[in-house]
Protein backbone atom coordinates (compact mmCIF):
# COMPACT_ATOMS: atom_id res chain seq x y z
CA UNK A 1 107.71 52.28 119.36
CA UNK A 2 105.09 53.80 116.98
CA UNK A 3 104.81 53.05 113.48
CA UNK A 4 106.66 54.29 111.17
CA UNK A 5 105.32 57.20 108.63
CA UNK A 6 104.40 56.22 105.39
CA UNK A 7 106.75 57.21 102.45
CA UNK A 8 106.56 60.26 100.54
CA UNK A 9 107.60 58.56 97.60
CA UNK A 10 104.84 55.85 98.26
CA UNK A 11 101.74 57.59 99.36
CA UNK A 12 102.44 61.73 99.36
CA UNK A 13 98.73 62.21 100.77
CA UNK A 14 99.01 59.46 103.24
CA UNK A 15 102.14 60.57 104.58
CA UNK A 16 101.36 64.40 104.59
CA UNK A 17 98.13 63.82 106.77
CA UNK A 18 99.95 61.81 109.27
CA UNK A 19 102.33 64.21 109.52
CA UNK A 20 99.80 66.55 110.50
CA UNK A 21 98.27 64.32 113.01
CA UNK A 22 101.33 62.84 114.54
CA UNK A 23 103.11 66.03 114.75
CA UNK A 24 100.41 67.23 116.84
CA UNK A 25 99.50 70.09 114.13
CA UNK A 26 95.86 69.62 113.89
CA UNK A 27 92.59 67.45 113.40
CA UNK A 28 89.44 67.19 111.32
CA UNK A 29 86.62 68.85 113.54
CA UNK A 30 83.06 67.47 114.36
CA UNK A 31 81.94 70.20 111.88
CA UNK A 32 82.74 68.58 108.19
CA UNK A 33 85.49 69.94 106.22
CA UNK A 34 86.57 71.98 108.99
CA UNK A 35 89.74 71.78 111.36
CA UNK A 36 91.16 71.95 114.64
CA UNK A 37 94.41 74.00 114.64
CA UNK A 38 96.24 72.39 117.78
CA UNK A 39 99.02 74.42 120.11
CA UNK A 40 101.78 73.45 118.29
CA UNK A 41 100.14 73.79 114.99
CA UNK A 42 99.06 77.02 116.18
CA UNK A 43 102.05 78.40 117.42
CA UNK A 44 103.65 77.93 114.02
CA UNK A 45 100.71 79.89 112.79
CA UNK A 46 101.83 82.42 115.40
CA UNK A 47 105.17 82.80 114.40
CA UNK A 48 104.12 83.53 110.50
CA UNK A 49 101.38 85.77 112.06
CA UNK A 50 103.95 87.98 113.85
CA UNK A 51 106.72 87.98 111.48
CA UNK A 52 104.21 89.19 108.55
CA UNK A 53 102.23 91.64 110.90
CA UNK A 54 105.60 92.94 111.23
CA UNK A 55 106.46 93.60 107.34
CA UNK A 56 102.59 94.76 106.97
CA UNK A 57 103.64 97.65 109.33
CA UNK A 58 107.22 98.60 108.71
CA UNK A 59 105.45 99.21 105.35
CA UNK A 60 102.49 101.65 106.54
CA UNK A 61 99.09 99.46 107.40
CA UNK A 62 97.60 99.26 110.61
CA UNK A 63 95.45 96.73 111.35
CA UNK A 64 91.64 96.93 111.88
CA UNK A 65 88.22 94.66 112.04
CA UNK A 66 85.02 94.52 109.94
CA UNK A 67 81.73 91.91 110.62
CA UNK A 68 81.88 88.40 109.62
CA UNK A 69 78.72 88.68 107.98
CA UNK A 70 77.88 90.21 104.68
CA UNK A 71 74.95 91.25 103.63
CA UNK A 72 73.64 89.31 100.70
CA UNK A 73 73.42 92.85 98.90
CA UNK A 74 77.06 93.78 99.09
CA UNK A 75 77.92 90.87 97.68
CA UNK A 76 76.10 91.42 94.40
CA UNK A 77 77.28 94.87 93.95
CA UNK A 78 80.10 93.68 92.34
CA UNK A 79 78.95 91.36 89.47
CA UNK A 80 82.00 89.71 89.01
CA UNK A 81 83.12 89.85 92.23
CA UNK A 82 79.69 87.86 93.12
CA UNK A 83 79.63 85.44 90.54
CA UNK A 84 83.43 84.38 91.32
CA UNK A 85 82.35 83.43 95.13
CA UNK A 86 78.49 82.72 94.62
CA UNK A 87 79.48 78.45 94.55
CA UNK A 88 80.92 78.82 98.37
CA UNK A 89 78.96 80.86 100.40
CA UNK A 90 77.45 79.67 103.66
CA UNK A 91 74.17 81.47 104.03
CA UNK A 92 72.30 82.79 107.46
CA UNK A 93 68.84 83.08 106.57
CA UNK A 94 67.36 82.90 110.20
CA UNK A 95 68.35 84.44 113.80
CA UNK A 96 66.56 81.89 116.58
CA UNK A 97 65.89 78.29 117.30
CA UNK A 98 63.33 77.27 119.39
CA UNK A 99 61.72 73.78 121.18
CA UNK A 100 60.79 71.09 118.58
CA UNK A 101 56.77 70.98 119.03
CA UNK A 102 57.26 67.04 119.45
CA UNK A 103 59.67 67.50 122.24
CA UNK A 104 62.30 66.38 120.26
CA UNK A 105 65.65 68.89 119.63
CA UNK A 106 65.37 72.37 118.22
CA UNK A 107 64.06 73.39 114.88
CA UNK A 108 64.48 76.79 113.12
CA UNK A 109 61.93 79.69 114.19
CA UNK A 110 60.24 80.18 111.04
CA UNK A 111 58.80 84.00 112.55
CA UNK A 112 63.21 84.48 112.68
CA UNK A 113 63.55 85.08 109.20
CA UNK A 114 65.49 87.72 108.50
CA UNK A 115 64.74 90.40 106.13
CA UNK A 116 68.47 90.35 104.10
CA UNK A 117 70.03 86.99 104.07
CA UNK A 118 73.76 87.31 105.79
CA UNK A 119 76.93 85.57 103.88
CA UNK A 120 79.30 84.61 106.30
CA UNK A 121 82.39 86.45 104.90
CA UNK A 122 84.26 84.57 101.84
CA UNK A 123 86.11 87.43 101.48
CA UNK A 124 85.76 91.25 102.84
CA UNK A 125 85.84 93.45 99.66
CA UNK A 126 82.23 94.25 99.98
CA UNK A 127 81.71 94.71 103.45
CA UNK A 128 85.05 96.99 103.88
CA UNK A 129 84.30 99.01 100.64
CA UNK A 130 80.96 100.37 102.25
CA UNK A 131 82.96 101.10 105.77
CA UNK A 132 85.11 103.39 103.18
CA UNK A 133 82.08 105.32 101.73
CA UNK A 134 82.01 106.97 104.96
CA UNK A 135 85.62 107.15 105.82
CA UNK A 136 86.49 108.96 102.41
CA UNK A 137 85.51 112.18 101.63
CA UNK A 138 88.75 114.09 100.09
CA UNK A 139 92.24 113.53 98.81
CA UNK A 140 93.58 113.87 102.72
CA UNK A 141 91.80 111.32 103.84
CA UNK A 142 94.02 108.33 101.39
CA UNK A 143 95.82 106.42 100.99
CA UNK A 144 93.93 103.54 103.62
CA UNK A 145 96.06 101.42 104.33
CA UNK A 146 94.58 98.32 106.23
CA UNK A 147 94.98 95.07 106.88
CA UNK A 148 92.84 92.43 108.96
CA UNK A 149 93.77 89.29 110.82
CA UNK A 150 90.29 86.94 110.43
CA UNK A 151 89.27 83.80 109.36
CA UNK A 152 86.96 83.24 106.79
CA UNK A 153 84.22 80.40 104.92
CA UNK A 154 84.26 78.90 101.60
CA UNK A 155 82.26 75.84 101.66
CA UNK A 156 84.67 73.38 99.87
CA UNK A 157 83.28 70.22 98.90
CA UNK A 158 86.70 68.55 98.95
CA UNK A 159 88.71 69.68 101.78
CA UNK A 160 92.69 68.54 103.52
CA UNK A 161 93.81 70.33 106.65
CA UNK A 162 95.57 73.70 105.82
CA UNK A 163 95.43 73.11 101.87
CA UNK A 164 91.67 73.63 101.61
CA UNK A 165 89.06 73.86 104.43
CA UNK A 166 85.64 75.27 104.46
CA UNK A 167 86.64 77.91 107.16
CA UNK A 168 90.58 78.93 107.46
CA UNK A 169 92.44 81.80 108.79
CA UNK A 170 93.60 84.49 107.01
CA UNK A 171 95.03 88.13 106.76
CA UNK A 172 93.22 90.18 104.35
CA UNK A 173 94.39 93.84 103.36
CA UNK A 174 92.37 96.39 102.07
CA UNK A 175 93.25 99.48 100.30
CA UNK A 176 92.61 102.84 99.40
CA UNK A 177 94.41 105.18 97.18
CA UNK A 178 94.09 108.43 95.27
CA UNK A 179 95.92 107.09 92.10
CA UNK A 180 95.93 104.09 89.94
CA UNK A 181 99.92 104.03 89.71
CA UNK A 182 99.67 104.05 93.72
CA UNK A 183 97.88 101.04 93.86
CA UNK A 184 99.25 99.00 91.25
CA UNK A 185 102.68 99.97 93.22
CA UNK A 186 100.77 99.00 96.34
CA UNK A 187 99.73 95.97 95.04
CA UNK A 188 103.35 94.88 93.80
CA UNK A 189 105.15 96.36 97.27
CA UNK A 190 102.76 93.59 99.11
CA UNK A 191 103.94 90.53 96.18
CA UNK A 192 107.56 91.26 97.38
CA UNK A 193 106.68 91.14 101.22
CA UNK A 194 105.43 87.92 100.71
CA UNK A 195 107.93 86.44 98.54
CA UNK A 196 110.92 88.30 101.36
CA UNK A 197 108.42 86.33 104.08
CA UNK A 198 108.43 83.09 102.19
CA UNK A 199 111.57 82.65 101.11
CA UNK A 200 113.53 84.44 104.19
CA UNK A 201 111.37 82.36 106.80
CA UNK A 202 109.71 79.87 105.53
CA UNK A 203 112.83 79.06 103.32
CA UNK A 204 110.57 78.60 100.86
CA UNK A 205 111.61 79.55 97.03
CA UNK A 206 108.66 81.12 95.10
CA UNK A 207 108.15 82.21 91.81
CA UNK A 208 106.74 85.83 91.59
CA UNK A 209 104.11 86.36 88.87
CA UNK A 210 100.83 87.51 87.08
CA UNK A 211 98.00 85.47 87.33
CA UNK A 212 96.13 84.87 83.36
CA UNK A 213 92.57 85.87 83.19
CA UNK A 214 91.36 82.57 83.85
CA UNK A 215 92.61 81.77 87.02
CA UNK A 216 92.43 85.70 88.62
CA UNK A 217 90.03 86.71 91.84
CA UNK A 218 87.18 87.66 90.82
CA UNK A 219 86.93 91.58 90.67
CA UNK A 220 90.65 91.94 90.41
CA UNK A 221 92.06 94.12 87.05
CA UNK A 222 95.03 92.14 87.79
CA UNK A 223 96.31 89.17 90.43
CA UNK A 224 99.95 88.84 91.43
CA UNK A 225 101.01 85.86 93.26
CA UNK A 226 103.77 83.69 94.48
CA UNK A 227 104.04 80.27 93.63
CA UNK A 228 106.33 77.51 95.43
CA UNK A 229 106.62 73.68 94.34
CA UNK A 230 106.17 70.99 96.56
CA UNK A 231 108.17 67.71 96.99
CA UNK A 232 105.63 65.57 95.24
CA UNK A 233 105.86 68.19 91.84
CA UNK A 234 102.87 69.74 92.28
CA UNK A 235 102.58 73.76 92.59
CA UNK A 236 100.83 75.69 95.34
CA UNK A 237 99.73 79.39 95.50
CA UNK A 238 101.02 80.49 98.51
CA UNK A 239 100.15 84.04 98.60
CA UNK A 240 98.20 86.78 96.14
CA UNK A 241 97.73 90.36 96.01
CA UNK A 242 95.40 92.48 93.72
CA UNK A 243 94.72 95.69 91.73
CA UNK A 244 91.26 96.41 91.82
CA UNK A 245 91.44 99.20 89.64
CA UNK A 246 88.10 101.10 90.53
CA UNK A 247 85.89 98.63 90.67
CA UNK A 248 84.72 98.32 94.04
CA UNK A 249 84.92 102.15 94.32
CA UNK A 250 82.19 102.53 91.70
CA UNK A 251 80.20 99.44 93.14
CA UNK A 252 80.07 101.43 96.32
CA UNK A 253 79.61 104.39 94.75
CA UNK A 254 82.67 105.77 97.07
CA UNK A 255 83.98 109.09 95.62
CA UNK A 256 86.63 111.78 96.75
CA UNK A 257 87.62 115.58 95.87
CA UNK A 258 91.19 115.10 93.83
CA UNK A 259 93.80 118.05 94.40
CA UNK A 260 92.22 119.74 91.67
CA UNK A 261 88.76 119.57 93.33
CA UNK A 262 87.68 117.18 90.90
CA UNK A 263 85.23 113.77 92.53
CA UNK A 264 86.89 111.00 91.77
CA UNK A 265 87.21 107.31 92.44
CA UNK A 266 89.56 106.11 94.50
CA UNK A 267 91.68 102.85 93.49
CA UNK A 268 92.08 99.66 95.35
CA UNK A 269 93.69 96.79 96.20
CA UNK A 270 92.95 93.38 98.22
CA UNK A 271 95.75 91.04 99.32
CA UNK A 272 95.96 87.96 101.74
CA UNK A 273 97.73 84.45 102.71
CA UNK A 274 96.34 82.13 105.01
CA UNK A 275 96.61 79.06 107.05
CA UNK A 276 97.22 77.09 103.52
CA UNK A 277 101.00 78.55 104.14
CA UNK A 278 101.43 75.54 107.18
CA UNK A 279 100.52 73.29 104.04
CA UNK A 280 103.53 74.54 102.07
CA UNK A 281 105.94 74.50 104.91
CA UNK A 282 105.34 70.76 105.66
CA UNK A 283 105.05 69.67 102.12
CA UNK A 284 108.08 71.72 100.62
CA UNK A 285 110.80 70.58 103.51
CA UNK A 286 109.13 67.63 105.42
CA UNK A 287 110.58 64.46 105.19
CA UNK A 288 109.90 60.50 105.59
CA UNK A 289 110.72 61.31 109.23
CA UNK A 290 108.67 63.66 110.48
CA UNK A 291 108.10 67.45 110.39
CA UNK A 292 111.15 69.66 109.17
CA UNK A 293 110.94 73.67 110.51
CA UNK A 294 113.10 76.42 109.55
CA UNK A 295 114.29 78.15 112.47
CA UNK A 296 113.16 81.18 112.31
CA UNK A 297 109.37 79.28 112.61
CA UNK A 298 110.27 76.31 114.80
CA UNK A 299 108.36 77.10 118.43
CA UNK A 300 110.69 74.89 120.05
CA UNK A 301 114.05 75.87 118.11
CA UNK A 302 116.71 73.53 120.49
CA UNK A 303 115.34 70.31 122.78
CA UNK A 304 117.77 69.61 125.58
CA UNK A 305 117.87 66.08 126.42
CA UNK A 306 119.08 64.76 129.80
CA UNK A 307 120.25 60.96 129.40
CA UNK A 308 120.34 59.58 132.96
CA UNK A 309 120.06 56.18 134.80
CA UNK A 310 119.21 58.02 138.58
CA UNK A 311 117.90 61.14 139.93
CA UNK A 312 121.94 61.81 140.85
CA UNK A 313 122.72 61.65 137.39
CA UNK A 314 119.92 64.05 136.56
CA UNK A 315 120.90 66.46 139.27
CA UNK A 316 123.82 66.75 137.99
CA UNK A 317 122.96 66.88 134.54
CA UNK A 318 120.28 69.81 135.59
CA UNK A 319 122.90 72.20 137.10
CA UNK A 320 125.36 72.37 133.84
CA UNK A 321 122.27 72.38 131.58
CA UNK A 322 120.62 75.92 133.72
CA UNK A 323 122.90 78.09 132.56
CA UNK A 324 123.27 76.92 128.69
CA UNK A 325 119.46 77.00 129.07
CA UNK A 326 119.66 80.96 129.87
CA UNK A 327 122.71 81.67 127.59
CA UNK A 328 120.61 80.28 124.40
CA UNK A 329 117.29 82.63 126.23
CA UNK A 330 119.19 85.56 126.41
CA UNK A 331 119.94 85.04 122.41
CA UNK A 332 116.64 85.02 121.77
CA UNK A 333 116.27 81.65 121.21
CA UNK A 334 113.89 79.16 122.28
CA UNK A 335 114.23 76.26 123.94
CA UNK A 336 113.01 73.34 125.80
CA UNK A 337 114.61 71.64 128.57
CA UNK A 338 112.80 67.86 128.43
CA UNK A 339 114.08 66.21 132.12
CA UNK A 340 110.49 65.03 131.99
CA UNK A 341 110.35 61.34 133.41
CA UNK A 342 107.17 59.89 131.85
CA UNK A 343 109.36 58.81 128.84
CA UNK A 344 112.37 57.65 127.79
CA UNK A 345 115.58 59.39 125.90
CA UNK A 346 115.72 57.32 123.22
CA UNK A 347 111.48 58.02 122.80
CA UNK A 348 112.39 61.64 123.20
CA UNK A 349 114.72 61.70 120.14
CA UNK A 350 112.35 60.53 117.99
CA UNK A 351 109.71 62.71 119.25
CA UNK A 352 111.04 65.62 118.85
CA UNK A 353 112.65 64.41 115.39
CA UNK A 354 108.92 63.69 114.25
CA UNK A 355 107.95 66.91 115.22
CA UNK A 356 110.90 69.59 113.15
CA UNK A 357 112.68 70.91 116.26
CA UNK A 358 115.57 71.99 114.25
CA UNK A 359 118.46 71.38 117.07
CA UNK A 360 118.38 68.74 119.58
CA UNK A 361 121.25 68.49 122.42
CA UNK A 362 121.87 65.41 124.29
CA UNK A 363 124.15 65.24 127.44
CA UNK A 364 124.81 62.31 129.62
CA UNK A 365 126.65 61.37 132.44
CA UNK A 366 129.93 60.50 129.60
CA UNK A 367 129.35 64.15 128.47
CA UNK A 368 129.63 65.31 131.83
CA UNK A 369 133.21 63.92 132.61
CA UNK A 370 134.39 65.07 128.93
CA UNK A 371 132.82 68.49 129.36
CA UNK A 372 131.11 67.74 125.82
CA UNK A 373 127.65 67.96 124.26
CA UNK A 374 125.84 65.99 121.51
CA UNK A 375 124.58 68.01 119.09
CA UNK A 376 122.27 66.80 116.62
CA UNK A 377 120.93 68.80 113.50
CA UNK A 378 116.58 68.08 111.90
CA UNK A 379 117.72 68.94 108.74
CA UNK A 380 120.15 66.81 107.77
CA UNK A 381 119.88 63.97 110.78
CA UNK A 382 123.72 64.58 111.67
CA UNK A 383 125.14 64.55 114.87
CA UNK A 384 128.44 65.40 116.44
CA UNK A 385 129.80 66.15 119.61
CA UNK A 386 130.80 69.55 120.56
CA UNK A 387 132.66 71.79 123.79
CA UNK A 388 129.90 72.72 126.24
CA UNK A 389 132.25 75.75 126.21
CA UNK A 390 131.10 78.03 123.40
CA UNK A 391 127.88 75.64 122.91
CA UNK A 392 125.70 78.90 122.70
CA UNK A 393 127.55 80.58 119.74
CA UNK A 394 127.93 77.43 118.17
CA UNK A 395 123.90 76.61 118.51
CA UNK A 396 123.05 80.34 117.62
CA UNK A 397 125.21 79.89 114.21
CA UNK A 398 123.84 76.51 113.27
CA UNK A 399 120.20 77.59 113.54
CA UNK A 400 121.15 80.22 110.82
CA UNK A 401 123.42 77.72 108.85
CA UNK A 402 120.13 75.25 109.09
CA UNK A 403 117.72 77.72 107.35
CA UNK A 404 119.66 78.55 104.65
CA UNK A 405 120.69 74.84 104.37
CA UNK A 406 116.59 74.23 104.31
CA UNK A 407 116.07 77.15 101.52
CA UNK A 408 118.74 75.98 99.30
CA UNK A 409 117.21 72.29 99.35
CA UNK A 410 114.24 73.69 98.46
CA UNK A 411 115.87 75.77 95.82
CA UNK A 412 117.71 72.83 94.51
CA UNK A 413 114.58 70.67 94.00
CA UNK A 414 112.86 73.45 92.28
CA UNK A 415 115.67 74.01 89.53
CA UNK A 416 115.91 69.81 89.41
CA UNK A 417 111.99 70.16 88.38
CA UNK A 418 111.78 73.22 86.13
CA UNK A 419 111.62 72.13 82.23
CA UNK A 420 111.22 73.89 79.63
CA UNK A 421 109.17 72.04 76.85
CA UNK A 422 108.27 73.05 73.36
CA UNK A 423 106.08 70.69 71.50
CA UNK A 424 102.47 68.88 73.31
CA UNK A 425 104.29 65.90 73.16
CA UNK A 426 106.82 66.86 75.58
CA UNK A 427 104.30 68.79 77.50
CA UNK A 428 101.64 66.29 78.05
CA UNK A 429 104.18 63.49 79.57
CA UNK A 430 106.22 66.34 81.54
CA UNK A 431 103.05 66.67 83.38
CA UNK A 432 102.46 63.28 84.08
CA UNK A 433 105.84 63.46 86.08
CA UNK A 434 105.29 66.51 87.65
CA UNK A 435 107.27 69.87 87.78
CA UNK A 436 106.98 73.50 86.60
CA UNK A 437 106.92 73.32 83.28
CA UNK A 438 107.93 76.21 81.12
CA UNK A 439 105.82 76.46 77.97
CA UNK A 440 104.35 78.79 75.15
CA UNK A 441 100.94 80.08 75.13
CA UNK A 442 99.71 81.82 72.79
CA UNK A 443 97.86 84.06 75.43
CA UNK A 444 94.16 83.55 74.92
CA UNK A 445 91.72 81.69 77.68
CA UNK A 446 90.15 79.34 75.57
CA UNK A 447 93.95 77.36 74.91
CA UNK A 448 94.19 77.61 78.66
CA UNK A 449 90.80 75.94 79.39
CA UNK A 450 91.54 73.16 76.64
CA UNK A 451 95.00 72.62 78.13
CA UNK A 452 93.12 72.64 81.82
CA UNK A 453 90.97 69.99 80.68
CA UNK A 454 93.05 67.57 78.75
CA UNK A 455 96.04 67.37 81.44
CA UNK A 456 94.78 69.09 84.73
CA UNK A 457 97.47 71.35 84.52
CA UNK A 458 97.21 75.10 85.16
CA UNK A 459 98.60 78.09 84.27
CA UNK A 460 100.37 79.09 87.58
CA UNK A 461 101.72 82.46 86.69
CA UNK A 462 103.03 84.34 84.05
CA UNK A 463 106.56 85.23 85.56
CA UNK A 464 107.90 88.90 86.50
CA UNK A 465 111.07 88.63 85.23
CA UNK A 466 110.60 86.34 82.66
CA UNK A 467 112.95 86.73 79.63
CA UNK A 468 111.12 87.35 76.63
CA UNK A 469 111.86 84.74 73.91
CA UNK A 470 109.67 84.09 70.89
CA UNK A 471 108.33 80.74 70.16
CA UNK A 472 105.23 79.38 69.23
CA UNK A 473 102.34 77.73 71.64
CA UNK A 474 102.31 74.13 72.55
CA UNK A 475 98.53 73.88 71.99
CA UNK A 476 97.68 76.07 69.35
CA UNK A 477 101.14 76.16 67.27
CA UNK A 478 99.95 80.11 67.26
CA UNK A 479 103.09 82.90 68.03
CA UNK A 480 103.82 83.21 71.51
CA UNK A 481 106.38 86.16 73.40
CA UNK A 482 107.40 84.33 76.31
CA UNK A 483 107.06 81.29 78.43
CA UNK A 484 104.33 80.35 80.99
CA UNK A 485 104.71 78.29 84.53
CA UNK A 486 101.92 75.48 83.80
CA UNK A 487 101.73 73.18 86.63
CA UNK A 488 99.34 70.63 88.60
CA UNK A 489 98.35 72.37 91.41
CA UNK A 490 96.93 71.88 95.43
């Protein structure tokens, strides 16, 4: 029997990057700071992949691909833009290798150079926005609406697989649009698709909100984000989307004829989530046994079990197992018949336990004679035993009952660890435990920075639907209009 998982409430890092390894998710790579996504890891990834291309569509983008290298030109087109991503870029300054003279290795061809240095791609504003000079001319030709599946390279110096790596995978949308109220509503349109795709399949509760000046993307007018709370209190930006305003338009020098055959710059917007989304799903449901998956993301969503002492038994088993096997298929749901031999039931269980599968069926020789199933639920490690008659329809309506049942945990925890606080006092050992905490700010960067650097705590967002209350800052005792989400953050 392996060991058992560290606790959450003992060693949160320990225990989330075992959960990664023993769940089969993925593995540090030879190349530092960087990962291996394994298939099961990776057919998570799949799942989110397909369910968001999905959204991204049913809303009007199409997707499309632009070079992974940048030139080093682009990039400082955009002052801001540059200075905000200058600290992680991975440069290519030469193009061949060739035989060490001392017969040792390779070394760099020093007649290779080349004559821009190349940035692999931290980020594609730059590179798309000079595709666009040439694909806008007049008001016909917006709004572009585009999106790109990639991966990308920031060269952390402190990296955990999925959280923060120096290359990760990404979508990355990119668009165009004749007016500024089109892309501010563009920009907000893409906030609610990810909050409906975090909190509908992920079961993931987020807070929607504005990012302060100090912690937007560089080049953005304006950031929204989401922001979800993990089981250990800390906060973790799960998805952002941003109003350019005109910047990179102007950068690029891209113009168009308006309707009133006027040139004009067009207005944009960038938005993306990434692979730091399998981060959030393990750390916002998982638990001191193993992996727990929503449904709707679970590869495997029902195990079958066969408990058997000889091939007879298993024969047997086999036959009334085929056709619940195509029942739950033909429902769309996927499952895994395990009559494997190389291990054990009992091994099986916790197997699949470690690794989320969200239903798991056992059926043994007893269940046979009593026409009965076991039926055993991830989420809240209960079992009972059910009819095989009407096992499909009951299976089909747990898996629902089990995502909402995962969503309102979540939702639970985060109302448990949501304080309001209104003096440092309170605010300064509310941190220390953890939580969002909802404070007053009086709104200016410098506060922000001070608060950064006395507690570690951040700003998260500014909510949307905040109420607005008056009250005065924390910090600076100055007037403030509403509360803030500070948090310590991944």
């Amino acid at each position: 029997m392996s060991k058992a998982l560290p606790k959450r409430s003992e060693n949160y890092s320990e225990w989330y990057n075992e959960i990664v390894r023993r769940a089969d998710l993925a593995e540090n790579s030879a190349v530092r700071g960087c990962m291996v996504i394994k298939p099961y890891g990776f057919a998570i990834w799949e799942k989110m992949q397909r369910a968001l291309d999905d959204m991204f569509k049913a809303t009007g983008h199409q997707n499309a691909y632009f070079p992974l290298f940048v030139p080093r030109s682009f990039l400082e087109l955009e002052e801001e833009h540059a200075e905000g991503f200058a600290k992680e870029c991975a440069v290519v300054t030469h193009y061949r290798l060739k035989a060490n003279p001392d017969g040792k290795g390779l070394i760099v061809d020093p007649n290779a150079k080349l004559e821009e240095e190349l940035i692999i791609r931290p980020t594609s504003e730059t590179v798309i926005w000079n595709a666009y000079k040439g694909w806008i001319q007049s008001w016909r030709d917006l709004p572009i609406l585009v999106n790109q599946w990639a991966n990308v390279v920031r060269w952390e110096m402190r990296t955990r697989i999925f959280l923060r790596t120096a290359e990760f995978l990404w979508q990355e949308g990119h668009t165009a649009h004749a007016t500024e109220q089109e892309a501010i509503e563009e920009t907000e349109t893409i906030l609610r698709v990810y909050a409906d795709f975090a909190e509908n399949w992920m079961a993931l509760p987020v807070v929607q909100g504005i990012k302060s000046a100090n912690e937007r993307f560089a080049g953005a007018v304006e950031t929204y984000c989401i922001e979800g709370l993990m089981q250990d209190g800390k906060a973790l930006q799960c998805g952002t989307s941003h109003f350019l305003g005109q910047n990179f338009s102007r950068s690029f020098d891209v113009k168009f004829v308006n309707k009133e055959n006027q040139l004009e710059y067009p207005w944009a917007t960038s938005w993306g989530v990434s692979t730091r989304l399998m981060g959030a799903l393990i750390m916002a449901h998982s638990d001191d046994n193993g992996l727990v998956l929503p449904p709707k993301l679970a590869p495997i969503q029902v195990v079958i079990v066969p408990i058997h002492k000889s091939a007879e038994d298993l024969t047997t088993i086999s036959e009334i197992v085929a056709p619940i096997v195509e029942n739950l298929k033909a429902k769309g749901i996927s499952v895994k018949y395990d009559d494997s031999d190389n291990q054990r039931s009992g091994w099986k269980f916790a197997e699949y336990e470690l690794r989320g599968v969200p239903v798991r069926l056992g059926i043994g020789m007893r269940d046979v004679e009593n026409g009965t199933i076991e039926v055993a639920r991830r989420d809240t490690l209960t079992k009972e035993s059910r009819p095989i008659d009407g096992i499909t329809d009951h299976v089909s309506a747990l898996l629902d009952e089990i995502q909402q049942n995962i969503y309102s945990k979540a939702l639970k925890f985060r109302e448990e660890n949501t304080f309001n606080v209104d003096s440092w006092e309170e605010f300064t050992k509310q941190i220390e435990k953890g939580g969002f905490v909802m404070a007053h700010w009086d709104g200016t960067s410098e506060t922000e920075e001070k608060i950064k650097e006395e507690t570690k705590a951040t700003i998260r967002c500014i909510p949307l639907n905040t109420i607005e209350e008056a009250g005065k800052c924390i910090y600076s005792g100055k007037d403030s209009a509403k509360r803030v989400v500070f948090a310590r953050a991944y």
